[in-house]
N, C-alpha and C. Protein backbone atom coordinates (compact mmCIF):
# COMPACT_ATOMS: atom_id res chain seq x y z
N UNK A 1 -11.48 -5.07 37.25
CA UNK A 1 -10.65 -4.86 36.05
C UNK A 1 -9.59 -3.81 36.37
N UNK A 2 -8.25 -4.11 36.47
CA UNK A 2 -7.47 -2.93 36.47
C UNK A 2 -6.89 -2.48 35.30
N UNK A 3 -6.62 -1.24 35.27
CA UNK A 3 -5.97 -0.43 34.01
C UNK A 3 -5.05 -0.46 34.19
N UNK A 4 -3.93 -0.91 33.25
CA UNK A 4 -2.80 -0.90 33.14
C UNK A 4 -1.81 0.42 31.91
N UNK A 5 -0.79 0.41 32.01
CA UNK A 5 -0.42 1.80 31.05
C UNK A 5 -0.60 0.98 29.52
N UNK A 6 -0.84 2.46 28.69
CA UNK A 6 -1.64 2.44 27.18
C UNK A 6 -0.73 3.27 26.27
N UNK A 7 -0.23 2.52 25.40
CA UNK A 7 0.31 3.72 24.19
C UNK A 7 -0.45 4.25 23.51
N UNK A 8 -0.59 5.57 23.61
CA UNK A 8 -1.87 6.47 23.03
C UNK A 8 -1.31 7.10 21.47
N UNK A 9 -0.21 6.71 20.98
CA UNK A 9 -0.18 7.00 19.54
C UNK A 9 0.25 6.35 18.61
N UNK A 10 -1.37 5.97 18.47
CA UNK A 10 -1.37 4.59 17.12
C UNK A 10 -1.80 5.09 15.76
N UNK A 11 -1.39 6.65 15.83
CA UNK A 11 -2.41 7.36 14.30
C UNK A 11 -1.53 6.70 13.26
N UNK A 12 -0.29 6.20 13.32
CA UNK A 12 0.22 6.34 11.96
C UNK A 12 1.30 5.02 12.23
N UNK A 13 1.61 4.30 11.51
CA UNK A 13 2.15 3.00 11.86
C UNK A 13 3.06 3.01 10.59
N UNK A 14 3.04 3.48 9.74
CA UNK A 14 4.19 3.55 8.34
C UNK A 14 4.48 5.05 8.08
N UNK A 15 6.01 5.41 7.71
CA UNK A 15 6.19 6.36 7.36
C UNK A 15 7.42 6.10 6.25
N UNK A 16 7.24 7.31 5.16
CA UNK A 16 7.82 7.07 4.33
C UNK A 16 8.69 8.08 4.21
N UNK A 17 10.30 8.39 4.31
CA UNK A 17 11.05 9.81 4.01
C UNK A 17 12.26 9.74 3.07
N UNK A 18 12.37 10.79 2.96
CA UNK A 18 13.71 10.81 1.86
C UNK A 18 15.00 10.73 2.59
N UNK A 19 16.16 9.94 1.46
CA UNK A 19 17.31 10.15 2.72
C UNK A 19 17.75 11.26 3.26
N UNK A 20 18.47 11.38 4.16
CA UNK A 20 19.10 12.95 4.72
C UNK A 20 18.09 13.67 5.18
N UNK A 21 16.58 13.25 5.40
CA UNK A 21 15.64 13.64 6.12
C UNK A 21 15.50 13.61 8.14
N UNK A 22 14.93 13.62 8.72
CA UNK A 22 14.43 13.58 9.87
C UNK A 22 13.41 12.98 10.02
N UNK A 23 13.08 11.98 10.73
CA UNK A 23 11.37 11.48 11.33
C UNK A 23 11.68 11.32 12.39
N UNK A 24 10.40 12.01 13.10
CA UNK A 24 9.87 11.43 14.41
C UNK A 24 8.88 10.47 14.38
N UNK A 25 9.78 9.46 15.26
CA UNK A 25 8.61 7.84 15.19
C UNK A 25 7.39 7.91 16.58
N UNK A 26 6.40 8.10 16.89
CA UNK A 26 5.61 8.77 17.87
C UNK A 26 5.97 7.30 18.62
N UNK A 27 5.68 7.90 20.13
CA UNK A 27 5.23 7.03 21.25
C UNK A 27 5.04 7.34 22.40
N UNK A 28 3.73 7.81 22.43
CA UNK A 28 3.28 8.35 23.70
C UNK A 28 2.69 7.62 24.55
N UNK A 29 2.47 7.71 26.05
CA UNK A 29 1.59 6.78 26.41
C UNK A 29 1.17 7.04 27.74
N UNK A 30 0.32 6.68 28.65
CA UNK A 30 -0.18 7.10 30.06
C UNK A 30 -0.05 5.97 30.52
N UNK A 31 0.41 6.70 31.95
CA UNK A 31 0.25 5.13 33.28
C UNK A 31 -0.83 5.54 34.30
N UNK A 32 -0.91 4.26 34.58
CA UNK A 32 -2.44 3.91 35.54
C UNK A 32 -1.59 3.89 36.84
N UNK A 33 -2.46 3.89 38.30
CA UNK A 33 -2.25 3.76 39.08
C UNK A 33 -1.52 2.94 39.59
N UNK A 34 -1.70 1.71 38.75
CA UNK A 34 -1.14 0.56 39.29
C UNK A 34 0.41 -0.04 38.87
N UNK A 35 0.61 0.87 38.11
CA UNK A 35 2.20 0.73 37.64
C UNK A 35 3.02 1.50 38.36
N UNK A 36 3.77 0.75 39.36
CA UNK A 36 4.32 1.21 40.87
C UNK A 36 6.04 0.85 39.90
N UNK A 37 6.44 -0.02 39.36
CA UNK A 37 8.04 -0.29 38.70
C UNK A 37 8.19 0.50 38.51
N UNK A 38 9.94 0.59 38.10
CA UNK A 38 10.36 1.66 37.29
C UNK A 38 9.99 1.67 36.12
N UNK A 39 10.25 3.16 35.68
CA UNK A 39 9.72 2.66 34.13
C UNK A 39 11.01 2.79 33.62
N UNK A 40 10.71 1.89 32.36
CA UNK A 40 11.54 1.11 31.33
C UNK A 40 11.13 1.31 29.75
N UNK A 41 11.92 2.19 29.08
CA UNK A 41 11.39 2.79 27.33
C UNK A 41 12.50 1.82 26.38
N UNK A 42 12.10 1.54 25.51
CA UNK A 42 12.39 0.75 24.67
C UNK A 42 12.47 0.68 23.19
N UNK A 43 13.35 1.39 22.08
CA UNK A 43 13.25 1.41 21.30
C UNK A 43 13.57 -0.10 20.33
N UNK A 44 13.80 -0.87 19.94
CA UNK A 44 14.17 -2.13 19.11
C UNK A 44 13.88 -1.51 17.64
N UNK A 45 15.23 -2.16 16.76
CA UNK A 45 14.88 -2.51 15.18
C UNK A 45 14.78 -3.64 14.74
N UNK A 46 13.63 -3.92 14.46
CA UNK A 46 13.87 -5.41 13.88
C UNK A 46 13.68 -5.16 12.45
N UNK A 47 15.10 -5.70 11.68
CA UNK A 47 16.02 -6.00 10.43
C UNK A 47 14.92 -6.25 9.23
N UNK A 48 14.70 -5.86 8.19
CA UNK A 48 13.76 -6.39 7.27
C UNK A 48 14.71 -7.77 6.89
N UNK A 49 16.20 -8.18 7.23
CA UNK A 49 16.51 -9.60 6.95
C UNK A 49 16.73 -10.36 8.05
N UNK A 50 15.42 -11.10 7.70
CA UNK A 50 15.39 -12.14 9.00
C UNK A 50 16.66 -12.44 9.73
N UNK A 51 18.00 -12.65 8.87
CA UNK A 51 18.75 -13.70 9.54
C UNK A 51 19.54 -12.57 10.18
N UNK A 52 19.03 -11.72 10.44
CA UNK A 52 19.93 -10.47 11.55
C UNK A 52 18.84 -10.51 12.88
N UNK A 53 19.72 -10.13 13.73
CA UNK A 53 18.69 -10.31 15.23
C UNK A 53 18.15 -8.95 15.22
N UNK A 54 17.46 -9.21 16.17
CA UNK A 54 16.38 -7.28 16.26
C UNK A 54 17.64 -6.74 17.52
N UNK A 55 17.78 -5.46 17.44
CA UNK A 55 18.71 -4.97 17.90
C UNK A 55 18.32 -3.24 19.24
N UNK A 56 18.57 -3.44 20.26
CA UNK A 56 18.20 -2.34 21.07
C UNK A 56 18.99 -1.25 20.11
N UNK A 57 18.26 0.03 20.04
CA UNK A 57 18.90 1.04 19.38
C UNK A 57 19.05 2.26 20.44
N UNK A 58 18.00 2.67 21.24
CA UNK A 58 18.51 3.88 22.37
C UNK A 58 17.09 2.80 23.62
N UNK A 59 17.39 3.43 24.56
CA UNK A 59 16.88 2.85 25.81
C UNK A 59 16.62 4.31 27.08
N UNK A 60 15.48 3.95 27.99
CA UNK A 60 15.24 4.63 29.23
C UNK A 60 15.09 4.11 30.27
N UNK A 61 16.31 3.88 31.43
CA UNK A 61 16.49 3.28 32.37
C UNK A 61 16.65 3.82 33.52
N UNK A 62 15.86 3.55 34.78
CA UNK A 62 16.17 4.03 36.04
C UNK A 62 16.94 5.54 35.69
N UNK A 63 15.81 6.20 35.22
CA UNK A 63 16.45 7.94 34.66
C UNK A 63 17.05 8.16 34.23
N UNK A 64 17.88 7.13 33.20
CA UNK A 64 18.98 7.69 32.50
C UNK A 64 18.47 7.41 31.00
N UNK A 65 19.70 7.90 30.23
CA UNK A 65 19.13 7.56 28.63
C UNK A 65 20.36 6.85 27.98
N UNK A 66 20.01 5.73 27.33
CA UNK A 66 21.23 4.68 26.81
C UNK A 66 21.15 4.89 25.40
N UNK A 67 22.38 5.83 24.67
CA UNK A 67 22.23 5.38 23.19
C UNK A 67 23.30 5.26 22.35
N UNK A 68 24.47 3.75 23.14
CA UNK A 68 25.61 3.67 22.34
C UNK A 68 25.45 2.57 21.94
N UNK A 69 24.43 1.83 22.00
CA UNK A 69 24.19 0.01 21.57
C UNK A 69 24.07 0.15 20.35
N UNK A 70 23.73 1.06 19.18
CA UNK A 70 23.81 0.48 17.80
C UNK A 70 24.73 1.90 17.09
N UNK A 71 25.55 1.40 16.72
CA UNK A 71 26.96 2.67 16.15
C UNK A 71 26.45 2.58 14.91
N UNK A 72 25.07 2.46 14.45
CA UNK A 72 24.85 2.93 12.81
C UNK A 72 24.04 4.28 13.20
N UNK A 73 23.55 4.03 14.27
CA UNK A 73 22.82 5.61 14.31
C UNK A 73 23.24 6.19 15.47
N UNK A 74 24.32 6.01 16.31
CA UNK A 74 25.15 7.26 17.01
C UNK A 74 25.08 8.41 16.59
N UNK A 75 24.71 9.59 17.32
CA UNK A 75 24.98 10.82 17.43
C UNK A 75 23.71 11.16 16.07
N UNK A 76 22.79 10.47 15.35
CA UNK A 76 21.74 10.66 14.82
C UNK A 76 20.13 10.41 15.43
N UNK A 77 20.09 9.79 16.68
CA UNK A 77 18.96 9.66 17.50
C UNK A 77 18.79 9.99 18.66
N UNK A 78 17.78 10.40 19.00
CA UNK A 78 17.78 10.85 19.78
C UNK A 78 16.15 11.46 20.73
N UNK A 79 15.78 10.89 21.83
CA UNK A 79 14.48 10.93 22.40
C UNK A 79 13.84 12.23 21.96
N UNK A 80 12.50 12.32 21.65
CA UNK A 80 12.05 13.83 21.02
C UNK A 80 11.75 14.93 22.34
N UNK A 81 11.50 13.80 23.23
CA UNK A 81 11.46 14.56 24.96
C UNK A 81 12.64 14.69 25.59
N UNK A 82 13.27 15.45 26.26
CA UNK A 82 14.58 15.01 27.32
C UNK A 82 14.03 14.35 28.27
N UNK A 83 12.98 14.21 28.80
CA UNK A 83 12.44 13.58 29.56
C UNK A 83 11.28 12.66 28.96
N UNK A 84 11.39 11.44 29.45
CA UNK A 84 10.23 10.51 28.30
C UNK A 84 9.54 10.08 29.65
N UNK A 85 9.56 10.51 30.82
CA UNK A 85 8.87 10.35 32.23
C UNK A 85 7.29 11.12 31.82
N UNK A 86 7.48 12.08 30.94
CA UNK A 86 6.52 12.39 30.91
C UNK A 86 5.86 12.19 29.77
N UNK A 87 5.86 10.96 29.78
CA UNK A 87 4.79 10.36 28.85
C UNK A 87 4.74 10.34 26.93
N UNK A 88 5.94 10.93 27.03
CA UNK A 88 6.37 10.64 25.46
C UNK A 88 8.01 10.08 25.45
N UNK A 89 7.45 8.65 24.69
CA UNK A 89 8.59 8.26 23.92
C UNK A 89 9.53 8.49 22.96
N UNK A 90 8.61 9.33 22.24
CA UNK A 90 9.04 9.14 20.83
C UNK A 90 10.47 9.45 20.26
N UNK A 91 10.68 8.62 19.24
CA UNK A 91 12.38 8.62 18.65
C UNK A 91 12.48 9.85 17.59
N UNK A 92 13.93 10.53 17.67
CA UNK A 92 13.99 11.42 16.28
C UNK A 92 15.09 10.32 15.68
N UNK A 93 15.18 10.20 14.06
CA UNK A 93 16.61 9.85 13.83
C UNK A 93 16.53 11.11 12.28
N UNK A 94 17.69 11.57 12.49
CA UNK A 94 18.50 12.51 11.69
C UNK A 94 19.11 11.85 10.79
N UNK A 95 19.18 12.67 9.37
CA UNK A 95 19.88 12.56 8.41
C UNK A 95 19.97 11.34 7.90
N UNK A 96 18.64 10.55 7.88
CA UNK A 96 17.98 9.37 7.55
C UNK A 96 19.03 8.36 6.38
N UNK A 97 19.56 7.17 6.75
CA UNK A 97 20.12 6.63 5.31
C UNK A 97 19.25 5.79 4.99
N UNK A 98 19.27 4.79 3.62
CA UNK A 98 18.95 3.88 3.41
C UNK A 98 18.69 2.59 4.57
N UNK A 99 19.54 2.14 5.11
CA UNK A 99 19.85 1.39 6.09
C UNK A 99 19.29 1.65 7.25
N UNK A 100 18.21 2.71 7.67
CA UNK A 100 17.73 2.81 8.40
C UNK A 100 15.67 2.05 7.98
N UNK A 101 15.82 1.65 7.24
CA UNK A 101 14.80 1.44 6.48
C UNK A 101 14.71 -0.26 7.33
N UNK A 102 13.27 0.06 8.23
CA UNK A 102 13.05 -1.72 8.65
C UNK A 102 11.74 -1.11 10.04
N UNK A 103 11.87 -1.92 10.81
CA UNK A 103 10.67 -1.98 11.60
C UNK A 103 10.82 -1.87 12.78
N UNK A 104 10.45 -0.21 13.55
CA UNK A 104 10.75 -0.26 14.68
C UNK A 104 9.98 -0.75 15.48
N UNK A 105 9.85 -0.97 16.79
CA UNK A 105 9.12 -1.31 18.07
C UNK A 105 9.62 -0.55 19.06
N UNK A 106 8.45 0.00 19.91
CA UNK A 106 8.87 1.11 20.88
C UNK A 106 7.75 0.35 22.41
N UNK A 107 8.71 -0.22 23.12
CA UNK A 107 8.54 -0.97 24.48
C UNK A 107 8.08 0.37 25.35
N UNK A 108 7.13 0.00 26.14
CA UNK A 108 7.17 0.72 27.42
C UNK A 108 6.94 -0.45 28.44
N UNK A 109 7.63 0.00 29.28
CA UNK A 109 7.42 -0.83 30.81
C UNK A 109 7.52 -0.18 31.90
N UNK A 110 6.51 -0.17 32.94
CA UNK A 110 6.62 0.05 34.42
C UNK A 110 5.17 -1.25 34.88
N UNK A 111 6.48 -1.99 35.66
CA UNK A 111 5.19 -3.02 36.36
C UNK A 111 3.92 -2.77 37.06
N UNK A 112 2.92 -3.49 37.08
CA UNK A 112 2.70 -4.52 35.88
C UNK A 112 2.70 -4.65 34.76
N UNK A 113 2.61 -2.76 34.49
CA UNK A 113 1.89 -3.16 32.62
C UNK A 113 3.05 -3.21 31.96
N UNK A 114 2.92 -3.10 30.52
CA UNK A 114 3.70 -3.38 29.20
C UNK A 114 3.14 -3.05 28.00
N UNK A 115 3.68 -2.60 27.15
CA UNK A 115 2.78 -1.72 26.15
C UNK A 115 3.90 -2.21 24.84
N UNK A 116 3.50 -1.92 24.03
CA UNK A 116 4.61 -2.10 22.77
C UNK A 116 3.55 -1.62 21.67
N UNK A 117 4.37 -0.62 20.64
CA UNK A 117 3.87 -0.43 19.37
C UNK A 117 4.82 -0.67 17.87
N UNK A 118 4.72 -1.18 16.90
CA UNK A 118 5.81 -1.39 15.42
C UNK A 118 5.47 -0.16 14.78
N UNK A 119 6.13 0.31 13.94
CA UNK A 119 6.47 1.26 13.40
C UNK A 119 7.16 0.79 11.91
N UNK A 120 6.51 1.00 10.74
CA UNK A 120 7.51 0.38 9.94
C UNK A 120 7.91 1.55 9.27
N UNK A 121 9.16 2.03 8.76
CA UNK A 121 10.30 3.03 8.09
C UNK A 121 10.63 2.40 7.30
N UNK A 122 10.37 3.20 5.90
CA UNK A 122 11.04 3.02 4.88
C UNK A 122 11.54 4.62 4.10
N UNK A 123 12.67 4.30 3.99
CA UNK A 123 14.11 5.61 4.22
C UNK A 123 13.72 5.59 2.22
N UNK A 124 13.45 6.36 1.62
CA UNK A 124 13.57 6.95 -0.24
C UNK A 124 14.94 7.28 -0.75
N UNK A 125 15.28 6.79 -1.64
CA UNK A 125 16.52 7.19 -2.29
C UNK A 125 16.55 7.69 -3.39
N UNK A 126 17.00 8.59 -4.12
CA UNK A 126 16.32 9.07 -5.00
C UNK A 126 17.27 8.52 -6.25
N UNK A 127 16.89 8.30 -7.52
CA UNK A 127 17.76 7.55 -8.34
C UNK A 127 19.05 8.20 -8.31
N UNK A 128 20.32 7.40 -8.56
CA UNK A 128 21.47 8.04 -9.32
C UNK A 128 21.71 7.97 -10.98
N UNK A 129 22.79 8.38 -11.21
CA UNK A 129 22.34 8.66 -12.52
C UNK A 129 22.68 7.28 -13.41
N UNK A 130 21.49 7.46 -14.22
CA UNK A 130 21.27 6.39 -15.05
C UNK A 130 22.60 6.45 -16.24
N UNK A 131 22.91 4.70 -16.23
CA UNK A 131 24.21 4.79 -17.26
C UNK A 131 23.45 3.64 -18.35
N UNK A 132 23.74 4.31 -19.46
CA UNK A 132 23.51 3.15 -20.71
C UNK A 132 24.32 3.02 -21.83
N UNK A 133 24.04 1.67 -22.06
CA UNK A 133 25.20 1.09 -23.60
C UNK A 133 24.59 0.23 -23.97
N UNK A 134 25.44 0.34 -25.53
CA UNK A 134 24.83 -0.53 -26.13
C UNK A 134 25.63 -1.94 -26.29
N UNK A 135 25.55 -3.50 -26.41
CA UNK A 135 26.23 -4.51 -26.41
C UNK A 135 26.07 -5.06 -27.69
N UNK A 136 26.67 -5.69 -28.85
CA UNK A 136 26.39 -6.12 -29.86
C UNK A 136 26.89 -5.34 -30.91
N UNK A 137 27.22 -5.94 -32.15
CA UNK A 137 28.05 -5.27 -33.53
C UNK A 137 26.22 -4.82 -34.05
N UNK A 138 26.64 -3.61 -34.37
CA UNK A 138 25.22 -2.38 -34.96
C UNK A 138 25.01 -2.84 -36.97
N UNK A 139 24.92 -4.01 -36.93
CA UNK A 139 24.97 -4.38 -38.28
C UNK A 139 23.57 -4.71 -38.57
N UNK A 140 23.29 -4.34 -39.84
CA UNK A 140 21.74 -4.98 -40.03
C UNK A 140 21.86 -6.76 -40.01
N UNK A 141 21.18 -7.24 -39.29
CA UNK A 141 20.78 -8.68 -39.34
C UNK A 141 20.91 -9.10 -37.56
N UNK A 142 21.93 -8.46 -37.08
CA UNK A 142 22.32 -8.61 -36.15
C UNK A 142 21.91 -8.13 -34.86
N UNK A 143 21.87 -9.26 -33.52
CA UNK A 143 21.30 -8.68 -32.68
C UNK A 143 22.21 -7.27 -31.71
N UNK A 144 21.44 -6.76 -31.11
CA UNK A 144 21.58 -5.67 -30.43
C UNK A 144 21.40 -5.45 -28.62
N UNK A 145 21.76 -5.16 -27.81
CA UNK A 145 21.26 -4.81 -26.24
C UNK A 145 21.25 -3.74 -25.85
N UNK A 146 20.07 -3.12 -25.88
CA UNK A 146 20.62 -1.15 -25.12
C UNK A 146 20.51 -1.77 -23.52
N UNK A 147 21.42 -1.20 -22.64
CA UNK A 147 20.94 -1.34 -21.34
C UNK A 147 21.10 -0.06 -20.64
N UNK A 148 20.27 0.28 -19.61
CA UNK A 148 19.88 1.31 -18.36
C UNK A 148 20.69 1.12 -17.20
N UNK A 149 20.66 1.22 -16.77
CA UNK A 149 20.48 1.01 -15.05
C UNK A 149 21.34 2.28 -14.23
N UNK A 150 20.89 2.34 -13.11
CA UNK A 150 20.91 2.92 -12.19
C UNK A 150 21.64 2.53 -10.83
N UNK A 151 22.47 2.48 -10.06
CA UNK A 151 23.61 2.00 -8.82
C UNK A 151 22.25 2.17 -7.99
N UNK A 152 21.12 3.50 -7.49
CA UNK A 152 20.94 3.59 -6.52
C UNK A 152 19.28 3.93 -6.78
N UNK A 153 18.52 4.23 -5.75
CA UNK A 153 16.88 4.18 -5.82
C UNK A 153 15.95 3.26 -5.25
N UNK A 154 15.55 3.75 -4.92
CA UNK A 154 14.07 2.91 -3.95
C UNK A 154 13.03 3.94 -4.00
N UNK A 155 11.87 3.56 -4.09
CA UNK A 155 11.30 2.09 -4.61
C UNK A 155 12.24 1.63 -5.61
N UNK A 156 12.64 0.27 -5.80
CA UNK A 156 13.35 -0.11 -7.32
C UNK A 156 12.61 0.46 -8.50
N UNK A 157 13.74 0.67 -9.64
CA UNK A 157 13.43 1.87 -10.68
C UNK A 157 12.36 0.93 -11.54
N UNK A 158 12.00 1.26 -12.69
CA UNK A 158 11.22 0.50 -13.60
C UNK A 158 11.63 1.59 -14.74
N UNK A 159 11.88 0.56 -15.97
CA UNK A 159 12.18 1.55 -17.29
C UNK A 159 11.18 1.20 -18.10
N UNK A 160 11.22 2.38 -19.21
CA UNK A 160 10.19 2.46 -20.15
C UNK A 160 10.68 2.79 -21.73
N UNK A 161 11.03 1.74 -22.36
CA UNK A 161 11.71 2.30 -23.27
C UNK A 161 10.75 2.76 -24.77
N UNK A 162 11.24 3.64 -25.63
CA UNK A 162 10.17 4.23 -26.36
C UNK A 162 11.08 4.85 -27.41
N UNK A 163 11.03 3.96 -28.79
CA UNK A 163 11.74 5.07 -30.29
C UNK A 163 11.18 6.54 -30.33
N UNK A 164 12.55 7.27 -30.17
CA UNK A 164 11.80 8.97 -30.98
C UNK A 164 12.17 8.85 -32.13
N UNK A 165 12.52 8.45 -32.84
CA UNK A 165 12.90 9.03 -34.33
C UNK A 165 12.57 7.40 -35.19
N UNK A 166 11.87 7.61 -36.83
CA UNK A 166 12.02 7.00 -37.37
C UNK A 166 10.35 6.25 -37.18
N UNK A 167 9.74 6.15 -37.82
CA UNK A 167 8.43 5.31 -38.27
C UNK A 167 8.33 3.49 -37.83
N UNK A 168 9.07 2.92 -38.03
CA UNK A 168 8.75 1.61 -38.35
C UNK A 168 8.20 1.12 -36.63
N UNK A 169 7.26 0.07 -36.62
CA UNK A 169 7.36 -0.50 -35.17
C UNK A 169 8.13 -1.45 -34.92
N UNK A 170 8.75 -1.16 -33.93
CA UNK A 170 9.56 -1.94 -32.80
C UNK A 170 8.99 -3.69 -32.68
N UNK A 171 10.08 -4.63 -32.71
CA UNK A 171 9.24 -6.02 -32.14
C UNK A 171 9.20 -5.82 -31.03
């Protein structure tokens, strides 16, 4: 049986942050004897909408570090090691937007082995401010629409509407 290299940090597989935050996405991992290749680090996003392709976001190649392939997070990511030779992968991304919200995968390779772990990110937005009006002539007999809403927020908002003033119940 030979041992091949192992990603050793599987504690946490979802993380949840606010925008304009920081996360580090872990990926650590050990090589066995028998992984003589170069090694090869691998970050990928794959899109929560299917019909977008999964996309290399930073990379570790023959000692160097690649991170101009996705210009949504330029100059916001960045390896948590300067060196990921030694056995940590792991990604920072800064100043977190919405749009960073989907499912990473973090490749390792040195031949033979191959390792891969998902990571799913979901980026919090915190509501903006709620706008409401009313639609309809305010006449007795006549119907009425109050409406809410909000431009921005995740989780999506949920309202609760509730009379303060005045006795009678509501249909």
């Amino acid at each position: 049986l030979t041992r091949s290299l192992s990603i050793t940090s599987v504690d946490q597989s979802m993380f949840e942050k606010a925008q304009g935050e920081k996360v580090t996405l872990p990926c650590t991992f050990v090589l066995s004897e028998e992984d003589e290749g170069p090694l090869d680090i691998e970050w990928v996003l794959i899109p929560a909408d299917n019909q977008k392709k999964e996309q290399i976001i930073i990379m570790y190649a023959v000692d160097r570090i690649y991170n101009h392939y996705y210009a949504a997070m330029t100059g916001r990511m960045q390896f948590t090691n300067r060196d990921p030779r030694s056995g940590d992968g792991s990604l920072d991304i800064l100043n977190l937007k919405s749009a960073d919200t989907g499912t990473y995968q973090c490749k390792v390779k040195k031949a033979p082995g191959v390792q891969s772990q998902k990571i799913q990110l979901t980026v919090l937005v915190k509501p903006a401010r709620t706008k409401c009006s009313i639609e309809g002539s305010q006449e007795i007999g006549k119907d009425v629409t109050l409406k809410c809403a909000s431009q921005e927020g995740s989780p999506l908002l949920s309202y609760d509407w509730r009379r303060v003033s005045g006795t009678q119940e509501l249909p």
